[in-house]
C-alpha atoms as a PDB file:
ATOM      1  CA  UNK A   1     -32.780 -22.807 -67.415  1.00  0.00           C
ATOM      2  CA  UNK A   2     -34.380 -21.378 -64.512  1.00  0.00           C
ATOM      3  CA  UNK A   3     -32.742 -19.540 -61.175  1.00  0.00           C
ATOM      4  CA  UNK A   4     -33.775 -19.685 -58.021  1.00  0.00           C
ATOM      5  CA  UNK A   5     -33.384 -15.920 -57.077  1.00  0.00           C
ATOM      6  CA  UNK A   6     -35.513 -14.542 -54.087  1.00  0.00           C
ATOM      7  CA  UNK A   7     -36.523 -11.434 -54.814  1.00  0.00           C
ATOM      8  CA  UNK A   8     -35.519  -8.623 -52.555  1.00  0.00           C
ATOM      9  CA  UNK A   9     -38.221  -7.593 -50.362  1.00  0.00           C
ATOM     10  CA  UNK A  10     -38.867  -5.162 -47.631  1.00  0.00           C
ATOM     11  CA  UNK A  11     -38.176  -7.377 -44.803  1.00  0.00           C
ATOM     12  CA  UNK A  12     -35.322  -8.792 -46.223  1.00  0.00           C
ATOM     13  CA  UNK A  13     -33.061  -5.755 -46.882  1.00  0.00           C
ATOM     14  CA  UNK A  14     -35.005  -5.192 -43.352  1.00  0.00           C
ATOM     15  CA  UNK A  15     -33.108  -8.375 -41.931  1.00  0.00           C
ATOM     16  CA  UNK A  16     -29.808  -7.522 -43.718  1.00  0.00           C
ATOM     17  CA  UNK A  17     -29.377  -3.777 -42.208  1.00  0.00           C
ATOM     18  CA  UNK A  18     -30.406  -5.136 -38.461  1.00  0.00           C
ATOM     19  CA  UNK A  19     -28.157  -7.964 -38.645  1.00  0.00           C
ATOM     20  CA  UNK A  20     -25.363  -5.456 -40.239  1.00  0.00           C
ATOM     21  CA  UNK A  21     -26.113  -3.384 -36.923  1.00  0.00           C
ATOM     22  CA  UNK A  22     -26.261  -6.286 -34.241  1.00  0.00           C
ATOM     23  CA  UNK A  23     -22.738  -7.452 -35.954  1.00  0.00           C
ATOM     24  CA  UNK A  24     -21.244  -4.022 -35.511  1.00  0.00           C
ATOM     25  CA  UNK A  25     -22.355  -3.326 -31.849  1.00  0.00           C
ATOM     26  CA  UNK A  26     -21.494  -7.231 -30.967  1.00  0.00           C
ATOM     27  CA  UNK A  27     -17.777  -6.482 -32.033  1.00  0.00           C
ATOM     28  CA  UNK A  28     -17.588  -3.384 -30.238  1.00  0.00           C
ATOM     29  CA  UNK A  29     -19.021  -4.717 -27.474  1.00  0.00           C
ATOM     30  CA  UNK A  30     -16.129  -6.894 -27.178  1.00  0.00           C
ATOM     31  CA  UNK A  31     -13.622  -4.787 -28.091  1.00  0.00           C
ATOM     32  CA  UNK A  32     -15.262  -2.136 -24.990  1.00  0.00           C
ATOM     33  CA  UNK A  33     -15.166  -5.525 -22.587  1.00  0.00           C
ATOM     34  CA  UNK A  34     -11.711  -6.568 -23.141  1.00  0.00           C
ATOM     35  CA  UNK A  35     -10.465  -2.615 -23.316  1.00  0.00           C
ATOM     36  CA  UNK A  36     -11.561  -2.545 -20.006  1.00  0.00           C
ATOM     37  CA  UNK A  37     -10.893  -6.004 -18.603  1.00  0.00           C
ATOM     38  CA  UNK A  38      -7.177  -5.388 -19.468  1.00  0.00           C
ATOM     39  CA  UNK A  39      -6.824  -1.559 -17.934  1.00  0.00           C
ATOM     40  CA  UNK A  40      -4.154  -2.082 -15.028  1.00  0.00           C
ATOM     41  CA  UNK A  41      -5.595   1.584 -13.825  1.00  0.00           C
ATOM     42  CA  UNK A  42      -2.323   2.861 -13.537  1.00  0.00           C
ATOM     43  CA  UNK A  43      -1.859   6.755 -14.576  1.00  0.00           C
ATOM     44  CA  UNK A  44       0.033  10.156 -13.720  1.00  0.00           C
ATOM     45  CA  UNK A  45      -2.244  11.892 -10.985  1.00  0.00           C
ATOM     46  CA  UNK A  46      -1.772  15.719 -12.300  1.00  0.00           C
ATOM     47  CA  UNK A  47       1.038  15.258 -14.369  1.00  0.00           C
ATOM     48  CA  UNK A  48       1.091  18.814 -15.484  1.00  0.00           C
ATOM     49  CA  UNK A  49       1.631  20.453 -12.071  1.00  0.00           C
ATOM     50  CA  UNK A  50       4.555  17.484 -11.970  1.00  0.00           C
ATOM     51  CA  UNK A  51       6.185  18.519 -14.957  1.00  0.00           C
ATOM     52  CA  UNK A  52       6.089  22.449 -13.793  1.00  0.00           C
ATOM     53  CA  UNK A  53       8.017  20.999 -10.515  1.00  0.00           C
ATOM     54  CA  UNK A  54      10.781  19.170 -12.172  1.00  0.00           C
ATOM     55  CA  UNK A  55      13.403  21.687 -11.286  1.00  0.00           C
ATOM     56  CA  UNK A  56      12.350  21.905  -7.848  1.00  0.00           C
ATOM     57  CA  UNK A  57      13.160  18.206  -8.055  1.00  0.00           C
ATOM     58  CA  UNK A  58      16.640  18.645  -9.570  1.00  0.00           C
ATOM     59  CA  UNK A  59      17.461  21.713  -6.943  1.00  0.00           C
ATOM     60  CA  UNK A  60      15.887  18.964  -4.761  1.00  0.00           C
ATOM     61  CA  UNK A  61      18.066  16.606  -5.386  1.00  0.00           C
ATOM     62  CA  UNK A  62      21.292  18.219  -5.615  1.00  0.00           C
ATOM     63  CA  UNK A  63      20.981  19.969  -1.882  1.00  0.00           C
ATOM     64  CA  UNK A  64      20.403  16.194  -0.527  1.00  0.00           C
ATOM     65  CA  UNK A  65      23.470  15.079  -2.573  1.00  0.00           C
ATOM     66  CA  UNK A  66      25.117  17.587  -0.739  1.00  0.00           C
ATOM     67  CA  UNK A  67      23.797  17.280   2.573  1.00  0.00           C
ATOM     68  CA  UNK A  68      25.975  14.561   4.079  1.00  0.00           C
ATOM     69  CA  UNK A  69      23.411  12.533   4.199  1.00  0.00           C
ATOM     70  CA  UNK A  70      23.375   9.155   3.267  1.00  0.00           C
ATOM     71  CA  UNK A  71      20.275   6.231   2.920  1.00  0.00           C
ATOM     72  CA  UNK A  72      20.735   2.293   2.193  1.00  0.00           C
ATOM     73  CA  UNK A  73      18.561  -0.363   2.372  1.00  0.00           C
ATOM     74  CA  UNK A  74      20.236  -3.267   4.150  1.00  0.00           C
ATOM     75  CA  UNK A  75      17.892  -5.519   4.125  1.00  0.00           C
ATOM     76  CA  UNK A  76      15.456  -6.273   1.358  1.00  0.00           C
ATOM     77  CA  UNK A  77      12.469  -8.378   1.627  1.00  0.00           C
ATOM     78  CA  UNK A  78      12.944 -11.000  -1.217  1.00  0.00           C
ATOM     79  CA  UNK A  79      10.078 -12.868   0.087  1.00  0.00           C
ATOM     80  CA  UNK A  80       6.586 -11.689   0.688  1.00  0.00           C
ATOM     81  CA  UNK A  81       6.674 -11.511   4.384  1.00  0.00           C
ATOM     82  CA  UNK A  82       9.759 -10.631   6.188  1.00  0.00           C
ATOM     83  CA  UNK A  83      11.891  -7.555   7.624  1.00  0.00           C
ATOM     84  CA  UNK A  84      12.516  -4.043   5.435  1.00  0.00           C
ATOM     85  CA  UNK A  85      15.578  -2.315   6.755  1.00  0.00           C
ATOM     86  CA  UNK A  86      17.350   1.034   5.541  1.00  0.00           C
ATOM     87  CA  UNK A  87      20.699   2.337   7.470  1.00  0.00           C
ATOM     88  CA  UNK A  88      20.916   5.667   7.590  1.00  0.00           C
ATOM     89  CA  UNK A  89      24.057   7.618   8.064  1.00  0.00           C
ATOM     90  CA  UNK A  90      24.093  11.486   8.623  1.00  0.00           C
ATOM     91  CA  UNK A  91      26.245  14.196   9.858  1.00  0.00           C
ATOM     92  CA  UNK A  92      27.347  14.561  13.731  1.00  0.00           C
ATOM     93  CA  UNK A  93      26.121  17.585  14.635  1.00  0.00           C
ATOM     94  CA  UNK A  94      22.516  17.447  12.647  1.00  0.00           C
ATOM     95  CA  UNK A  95      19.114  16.368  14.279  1.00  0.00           C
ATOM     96  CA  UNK A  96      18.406  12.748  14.311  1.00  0.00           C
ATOM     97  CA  UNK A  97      15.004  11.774  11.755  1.00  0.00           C
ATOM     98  CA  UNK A  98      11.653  12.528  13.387  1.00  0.00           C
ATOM     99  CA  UNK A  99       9.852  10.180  10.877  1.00  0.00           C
ATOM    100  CA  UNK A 100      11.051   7.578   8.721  1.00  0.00           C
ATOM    101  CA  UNK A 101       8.499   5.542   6.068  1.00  0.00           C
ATOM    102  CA  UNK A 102       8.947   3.649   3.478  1.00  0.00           C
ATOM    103  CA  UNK A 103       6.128   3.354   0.680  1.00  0.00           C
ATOM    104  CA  UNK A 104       6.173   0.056  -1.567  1.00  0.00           C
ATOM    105  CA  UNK A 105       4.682   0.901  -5.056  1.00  0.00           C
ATOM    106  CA  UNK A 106       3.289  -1.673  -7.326  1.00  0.00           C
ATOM    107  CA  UNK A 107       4.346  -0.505 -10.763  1.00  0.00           C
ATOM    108  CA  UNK A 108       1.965  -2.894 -13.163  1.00  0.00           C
ATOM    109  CA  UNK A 109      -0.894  -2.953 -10.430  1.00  0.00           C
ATOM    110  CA  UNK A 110      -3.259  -0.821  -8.799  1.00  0.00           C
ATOM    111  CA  UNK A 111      -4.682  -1.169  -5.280  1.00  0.00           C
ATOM    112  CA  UNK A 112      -1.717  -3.124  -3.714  1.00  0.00           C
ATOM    113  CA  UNK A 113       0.636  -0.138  -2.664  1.00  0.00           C
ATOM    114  CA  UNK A 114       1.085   0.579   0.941  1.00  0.00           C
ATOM    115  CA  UNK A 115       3.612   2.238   3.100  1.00  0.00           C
ATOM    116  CA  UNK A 116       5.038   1.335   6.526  1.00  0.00           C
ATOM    117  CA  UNK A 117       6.630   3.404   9.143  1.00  0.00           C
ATOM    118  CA  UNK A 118      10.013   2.535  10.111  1.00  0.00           C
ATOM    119  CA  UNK A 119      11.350   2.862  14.089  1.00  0.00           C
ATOM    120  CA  UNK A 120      14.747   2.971  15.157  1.00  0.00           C
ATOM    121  CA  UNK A 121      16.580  -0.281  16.265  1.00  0.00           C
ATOM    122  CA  UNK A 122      20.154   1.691  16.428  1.00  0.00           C
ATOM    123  CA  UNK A 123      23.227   2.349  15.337  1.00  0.00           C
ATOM    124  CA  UNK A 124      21.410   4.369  12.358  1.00  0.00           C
ATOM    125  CA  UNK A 125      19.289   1.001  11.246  1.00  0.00           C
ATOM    126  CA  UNK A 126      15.479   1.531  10.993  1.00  0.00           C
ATOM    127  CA  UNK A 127      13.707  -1.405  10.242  1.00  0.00           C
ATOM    128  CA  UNK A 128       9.637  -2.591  10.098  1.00  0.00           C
ATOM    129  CA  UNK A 129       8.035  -5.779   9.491  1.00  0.00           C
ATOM    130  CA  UNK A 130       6.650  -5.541   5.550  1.00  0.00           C
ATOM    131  CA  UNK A 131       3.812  -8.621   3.817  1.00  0.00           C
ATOM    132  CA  UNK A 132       3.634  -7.833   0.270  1.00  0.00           C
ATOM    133  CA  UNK A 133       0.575  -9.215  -1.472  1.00  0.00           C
ATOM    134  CA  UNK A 134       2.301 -10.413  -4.651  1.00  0.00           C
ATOM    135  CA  UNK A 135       5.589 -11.381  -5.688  1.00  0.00           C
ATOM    136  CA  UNK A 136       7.479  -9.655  -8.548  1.00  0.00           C
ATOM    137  CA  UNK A 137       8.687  -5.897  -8.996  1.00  0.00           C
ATOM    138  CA  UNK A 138       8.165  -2.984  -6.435  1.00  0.00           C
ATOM    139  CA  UNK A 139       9.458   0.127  -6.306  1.00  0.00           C
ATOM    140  CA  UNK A 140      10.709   1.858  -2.943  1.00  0.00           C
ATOM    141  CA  UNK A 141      10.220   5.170  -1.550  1.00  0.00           C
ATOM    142  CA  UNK A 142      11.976   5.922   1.597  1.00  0.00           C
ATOM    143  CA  UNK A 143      11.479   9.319   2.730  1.00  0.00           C
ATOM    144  CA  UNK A 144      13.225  10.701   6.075  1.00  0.00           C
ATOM    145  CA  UNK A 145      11.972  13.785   7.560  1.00  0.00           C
ATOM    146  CA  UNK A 146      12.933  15.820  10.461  1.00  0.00           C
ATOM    147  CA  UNK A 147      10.468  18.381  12.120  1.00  0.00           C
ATOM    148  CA  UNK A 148       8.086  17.920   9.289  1.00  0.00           C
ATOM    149  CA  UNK A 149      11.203  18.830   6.758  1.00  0.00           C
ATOM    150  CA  UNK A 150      12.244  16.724   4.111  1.00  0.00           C
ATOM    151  CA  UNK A 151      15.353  15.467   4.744  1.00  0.00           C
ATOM    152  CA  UNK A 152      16.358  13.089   2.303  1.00  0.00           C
ATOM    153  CA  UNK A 153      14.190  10.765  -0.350  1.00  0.00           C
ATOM    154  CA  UNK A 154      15.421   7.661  -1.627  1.00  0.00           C
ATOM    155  CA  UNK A 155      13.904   5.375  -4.632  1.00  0.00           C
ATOM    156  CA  UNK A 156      15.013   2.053  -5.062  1.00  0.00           C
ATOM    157  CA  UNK A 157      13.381  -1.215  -6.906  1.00  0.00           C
ATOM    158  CA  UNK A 158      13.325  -4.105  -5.564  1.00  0.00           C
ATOM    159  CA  UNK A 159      12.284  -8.075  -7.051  1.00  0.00           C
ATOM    160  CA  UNK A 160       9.898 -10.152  -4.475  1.00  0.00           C
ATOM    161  CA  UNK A 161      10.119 -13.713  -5.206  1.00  0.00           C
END
């Protein structure tokens, strides 16, 4: 009985340990490729300082709970292209909103946000024309200021179909 065994030599274990190699950095090459391919980009810009400001937020909020002001939005865009509206309802005697914008955040998607500024039409209604790029979930930000003072902030969500 005789075997066929090839003896190992120099430039076979040679062979073996490259091809180990080019196996190893071929996997993690793809692994690195589809890592990145699938990054939305999406992350929390200074999240520390955030976290230090959270009850600034809360005193935040509270004082525009209390302010007798009020925000809606009365007319959402559930297509791509149409007409944003918010109403806006505030106390008699206080200063009517210097600025009024409205921010629309793409939550799974980078590079698509964008925020519009929003003129009075009256009786309290502010409206703007809005084209959103894609349809599906947005978030809102309507912020009203007066005199370069936060007045009120409002965060809604929205579905574009």
């Amino acid at each position: 009985m005789t075997t066929d065994i090839k003896p190992y030599t120099g430039k076979r274990i040679l062979a073996w340990f490259l091809g180990f190699f080019i196996f190893v950095f071929a996997a993690n090459g793809i692994m690195v490729y589809f890592a990145l391919d699938t990054w939305t980009g999406l992350s929390t810009e200074n999240s520390y300082v955030k976290g230090l400001n959270y009850n600034r937020e809360i005193e935040s909020a509270r004082a525009q709970a209390s302010s007798g002001w009020s925000v809606k939005i009365t007319d959402q865009p559930m297509l791509t292209e149409g007409r944003f509206e918010v109403t806006i309802e505030r106390p008699q005697n206080s200063v009517p909103p210097v600025e009024v914008t409205a921010t629309f955040i793409r939550t799974v998607t980078e590079g698509y946000d964008q925020q519009v500024i929003l003129k009075n039409v009256g009786d309290g209604v502010y409206a703007a024309p809005i084209k959103l790029p894609l349809k599906g979930q947005w978030e809102i930000l309507v912020v009203v200021k007066s005199q370069n003072n936060l007045i009120y902030k409002l965060e809604d969500r929205i579905l574009v179909k």
